[in-house]
N, C-alpha and C. Protein backbone atom coordinates (compact mmCIF):
# COMPACT_ATOMS: atom_id res chain seq x y z
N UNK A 1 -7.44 -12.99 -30.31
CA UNK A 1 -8.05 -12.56 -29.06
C UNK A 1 -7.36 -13.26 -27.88
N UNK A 2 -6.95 -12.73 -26.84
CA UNK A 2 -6.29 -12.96 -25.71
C UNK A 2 -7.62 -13.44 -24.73
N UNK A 3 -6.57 -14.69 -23.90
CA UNK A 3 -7.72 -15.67 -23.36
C UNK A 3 -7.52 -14.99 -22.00
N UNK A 4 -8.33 -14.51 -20.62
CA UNK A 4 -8.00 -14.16 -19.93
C UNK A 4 -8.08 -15.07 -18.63
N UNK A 5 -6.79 -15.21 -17.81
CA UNK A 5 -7.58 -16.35 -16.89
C UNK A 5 -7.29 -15.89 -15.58
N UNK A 6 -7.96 -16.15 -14.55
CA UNK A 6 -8.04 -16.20 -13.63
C UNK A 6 -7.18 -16.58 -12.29
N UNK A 7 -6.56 -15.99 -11.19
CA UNK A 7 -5.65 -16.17 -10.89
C UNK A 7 -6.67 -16.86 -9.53
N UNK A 8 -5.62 -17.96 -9.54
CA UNK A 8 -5.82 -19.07 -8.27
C UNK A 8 -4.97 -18.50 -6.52
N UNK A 9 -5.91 -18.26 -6.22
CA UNK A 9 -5.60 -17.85 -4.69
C UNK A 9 -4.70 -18.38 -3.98
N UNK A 10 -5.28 -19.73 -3.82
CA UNK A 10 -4.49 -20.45 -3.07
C UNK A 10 -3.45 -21.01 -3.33
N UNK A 11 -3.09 -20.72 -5.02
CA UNK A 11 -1.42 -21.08 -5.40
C UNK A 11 -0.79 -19.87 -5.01
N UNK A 12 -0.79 -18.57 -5.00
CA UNK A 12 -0.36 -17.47 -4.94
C UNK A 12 -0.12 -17.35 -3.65
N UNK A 13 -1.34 -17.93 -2.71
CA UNK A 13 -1.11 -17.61 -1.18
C UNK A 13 0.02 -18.67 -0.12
N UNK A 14 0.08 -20.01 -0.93
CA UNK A 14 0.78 -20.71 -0.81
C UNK A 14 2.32 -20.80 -1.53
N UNK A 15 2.27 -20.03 -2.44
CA UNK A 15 4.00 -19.76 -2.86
C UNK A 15 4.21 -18.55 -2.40
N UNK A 16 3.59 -17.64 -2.03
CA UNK A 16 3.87 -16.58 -0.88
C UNK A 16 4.26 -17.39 0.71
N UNK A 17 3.61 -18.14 1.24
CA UNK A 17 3.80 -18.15 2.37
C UNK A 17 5.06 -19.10 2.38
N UNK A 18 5.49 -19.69 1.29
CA UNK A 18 6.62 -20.65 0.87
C UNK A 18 7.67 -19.46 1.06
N UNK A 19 7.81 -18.43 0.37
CA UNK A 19 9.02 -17.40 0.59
C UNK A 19 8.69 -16.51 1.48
N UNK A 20 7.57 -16.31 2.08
CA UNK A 20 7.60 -15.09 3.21
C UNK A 20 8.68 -14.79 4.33
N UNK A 21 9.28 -15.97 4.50
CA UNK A 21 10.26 -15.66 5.81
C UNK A 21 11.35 -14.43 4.78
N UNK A 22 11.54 -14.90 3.34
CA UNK A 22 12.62 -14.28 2.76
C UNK A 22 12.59 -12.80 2.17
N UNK A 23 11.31 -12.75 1.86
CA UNK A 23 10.12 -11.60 1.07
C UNK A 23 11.30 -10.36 1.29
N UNK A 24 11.23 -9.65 2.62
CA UNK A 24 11.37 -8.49 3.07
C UNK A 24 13.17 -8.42 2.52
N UNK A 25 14.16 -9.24 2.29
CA UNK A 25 15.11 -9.37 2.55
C UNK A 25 15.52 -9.25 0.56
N UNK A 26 14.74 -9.56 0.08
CA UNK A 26 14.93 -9.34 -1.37
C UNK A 26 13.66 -8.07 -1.97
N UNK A 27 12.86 -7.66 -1.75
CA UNK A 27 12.24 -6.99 -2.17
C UNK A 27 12.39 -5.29 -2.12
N UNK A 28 13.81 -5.63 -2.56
CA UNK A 28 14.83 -4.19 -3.13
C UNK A 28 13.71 -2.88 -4.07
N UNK A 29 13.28 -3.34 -4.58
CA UNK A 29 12.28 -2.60 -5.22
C UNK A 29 11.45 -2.27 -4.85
N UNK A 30 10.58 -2.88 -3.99
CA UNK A 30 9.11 -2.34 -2.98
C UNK A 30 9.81 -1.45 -2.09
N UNK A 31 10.90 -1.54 -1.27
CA UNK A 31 11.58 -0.62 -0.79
C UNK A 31 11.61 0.63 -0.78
N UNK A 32 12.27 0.81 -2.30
CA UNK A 32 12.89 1.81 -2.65
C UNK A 32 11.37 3.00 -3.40
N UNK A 33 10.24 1.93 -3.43
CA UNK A 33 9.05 3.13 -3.94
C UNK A 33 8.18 3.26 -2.99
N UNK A 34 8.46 2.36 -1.00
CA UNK A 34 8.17 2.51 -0.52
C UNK A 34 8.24 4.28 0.16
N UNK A 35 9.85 4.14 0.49
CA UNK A 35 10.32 5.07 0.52
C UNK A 35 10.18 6.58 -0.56
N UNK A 36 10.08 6.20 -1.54
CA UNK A 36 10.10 7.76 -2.35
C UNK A 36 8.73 8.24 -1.93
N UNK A 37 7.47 6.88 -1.81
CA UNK A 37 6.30 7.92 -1.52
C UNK A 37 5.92 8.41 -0.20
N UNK A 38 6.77 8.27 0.93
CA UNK A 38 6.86 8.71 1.89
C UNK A 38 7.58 9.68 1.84
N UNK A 39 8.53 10.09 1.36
CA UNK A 39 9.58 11.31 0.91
C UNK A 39 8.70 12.42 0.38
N UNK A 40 7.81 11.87 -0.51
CA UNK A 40 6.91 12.45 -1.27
C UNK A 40 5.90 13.10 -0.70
N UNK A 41 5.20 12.09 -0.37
CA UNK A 41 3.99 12.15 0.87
C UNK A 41 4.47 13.68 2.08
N UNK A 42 5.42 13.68 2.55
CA UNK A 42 6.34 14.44 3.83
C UNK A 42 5.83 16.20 3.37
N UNK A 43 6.56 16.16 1.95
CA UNK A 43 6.53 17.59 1.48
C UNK A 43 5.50 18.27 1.80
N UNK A 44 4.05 18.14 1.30
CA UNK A 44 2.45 18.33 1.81
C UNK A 44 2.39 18.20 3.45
N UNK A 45 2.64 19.54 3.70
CA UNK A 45 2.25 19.78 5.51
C UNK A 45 1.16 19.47 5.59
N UNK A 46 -0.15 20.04 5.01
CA UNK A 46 -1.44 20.22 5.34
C UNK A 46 -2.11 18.63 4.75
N UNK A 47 -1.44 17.57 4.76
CA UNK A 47 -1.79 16.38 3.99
C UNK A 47 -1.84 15.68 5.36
N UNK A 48 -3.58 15.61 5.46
CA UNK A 48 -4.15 14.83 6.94
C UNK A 48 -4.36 13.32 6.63
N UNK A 49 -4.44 12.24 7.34
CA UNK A 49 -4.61 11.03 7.09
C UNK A 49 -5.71 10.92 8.12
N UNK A 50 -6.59 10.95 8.07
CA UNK A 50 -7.68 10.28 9.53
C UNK A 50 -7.75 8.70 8.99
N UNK A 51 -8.05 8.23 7.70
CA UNK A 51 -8.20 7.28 7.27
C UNK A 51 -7.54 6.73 6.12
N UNK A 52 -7.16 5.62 6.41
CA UNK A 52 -6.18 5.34 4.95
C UNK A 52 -6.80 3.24 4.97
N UNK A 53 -6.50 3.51 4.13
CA UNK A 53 -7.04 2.03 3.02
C UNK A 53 -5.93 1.22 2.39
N UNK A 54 -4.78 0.66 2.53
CA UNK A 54 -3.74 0.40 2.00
C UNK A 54 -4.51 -1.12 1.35
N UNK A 55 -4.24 -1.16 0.15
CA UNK A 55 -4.48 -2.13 -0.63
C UNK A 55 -3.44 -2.64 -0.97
N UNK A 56 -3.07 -4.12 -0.66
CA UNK A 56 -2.21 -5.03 -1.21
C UNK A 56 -0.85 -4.75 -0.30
N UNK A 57 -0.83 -4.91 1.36
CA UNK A 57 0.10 -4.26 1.96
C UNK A 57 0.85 -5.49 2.41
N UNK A 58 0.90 -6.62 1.75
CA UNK A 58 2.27 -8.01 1.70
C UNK A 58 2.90 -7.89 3.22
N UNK A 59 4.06 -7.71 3.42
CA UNK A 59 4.67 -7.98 4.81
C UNK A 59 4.37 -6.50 5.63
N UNK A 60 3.95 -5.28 4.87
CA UNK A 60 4.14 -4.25 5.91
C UNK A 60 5.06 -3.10 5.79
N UNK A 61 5.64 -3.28 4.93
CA UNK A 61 6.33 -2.42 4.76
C UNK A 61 6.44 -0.51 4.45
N UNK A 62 5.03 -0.63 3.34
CA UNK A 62 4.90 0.28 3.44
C UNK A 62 4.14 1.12 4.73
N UNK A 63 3.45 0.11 5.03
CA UNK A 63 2.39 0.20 6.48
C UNK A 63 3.65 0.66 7.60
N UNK A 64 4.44 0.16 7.63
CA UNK A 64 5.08 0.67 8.96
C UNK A 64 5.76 1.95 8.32
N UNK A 65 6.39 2.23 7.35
CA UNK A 65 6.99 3.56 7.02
C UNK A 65 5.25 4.55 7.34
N UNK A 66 4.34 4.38 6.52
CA UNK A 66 2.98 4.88 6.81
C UNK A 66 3.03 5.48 8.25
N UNK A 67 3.10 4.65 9.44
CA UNK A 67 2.89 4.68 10.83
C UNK A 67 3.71 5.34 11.50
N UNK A 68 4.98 5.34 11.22
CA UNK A 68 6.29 5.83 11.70
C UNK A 68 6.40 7.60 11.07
N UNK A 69 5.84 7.66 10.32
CA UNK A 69 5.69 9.11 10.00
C UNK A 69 4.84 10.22 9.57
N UNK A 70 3.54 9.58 9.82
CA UNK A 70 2.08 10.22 9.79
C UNK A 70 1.61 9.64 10.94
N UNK A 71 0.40 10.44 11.14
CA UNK A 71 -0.24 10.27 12.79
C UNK A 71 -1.65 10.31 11.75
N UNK A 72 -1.83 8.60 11.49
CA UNK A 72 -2.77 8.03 11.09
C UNK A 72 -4.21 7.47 12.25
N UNK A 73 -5.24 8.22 11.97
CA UNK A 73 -6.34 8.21 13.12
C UNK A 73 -6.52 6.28 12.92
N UNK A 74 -7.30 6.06 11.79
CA UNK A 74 -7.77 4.70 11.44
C UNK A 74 -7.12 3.79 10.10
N UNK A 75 -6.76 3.06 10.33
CA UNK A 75 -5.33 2.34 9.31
C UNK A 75 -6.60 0.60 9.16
N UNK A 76 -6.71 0.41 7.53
CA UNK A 76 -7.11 -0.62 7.23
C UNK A 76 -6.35 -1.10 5.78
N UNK A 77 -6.00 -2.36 5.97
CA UNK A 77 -4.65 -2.85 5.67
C UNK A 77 -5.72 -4.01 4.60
N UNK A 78 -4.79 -4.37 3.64
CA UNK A 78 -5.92 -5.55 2.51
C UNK A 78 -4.67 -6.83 1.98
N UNK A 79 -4.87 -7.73 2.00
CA UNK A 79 -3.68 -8.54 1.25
C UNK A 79 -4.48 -10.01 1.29
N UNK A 80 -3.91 -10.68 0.90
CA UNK A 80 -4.22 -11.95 0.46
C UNK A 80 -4.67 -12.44 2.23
């Protein structure tokens, strides 16, 4: 049986804020699925946003692609 444990906040929020200046500059991968679901997202004309909920939105990234190409009424953003 697998022991399950609990993840400590304030180590996570503190070795985040240890690399944050660098985050955006290596995170080749958040990027690139930032982008496809905005590519994605585009196709659907009739796809309205009045409200969006972004869970786990780290430096922003997807949030600003979000902003820059939907005409989002109310934008609430979640991260550590």
């Amino acid at each position: 049986m697998k022991t399950i444990r609990s993840i400590n906040k304030e180590t996570v929020a503190k070795r985040f804020l240890k690399g944050g200046k660098t985050y955006d500059s290596h995170a080749k991968v958040q990027q690139c699925v930032s982008k496809l679901l905005i590519e994605k997202l585009k196709k659907y004309d009739t796809i309205r946003f009045d409200r969006v909920f972004e869970i786990g939105c780290c430096t922003g990234n997807l949030t600003e692609l979000l902003l820059g190409n939907f005409p989002i009424k109310e934008l609430y953003i979640n991260d550590i």
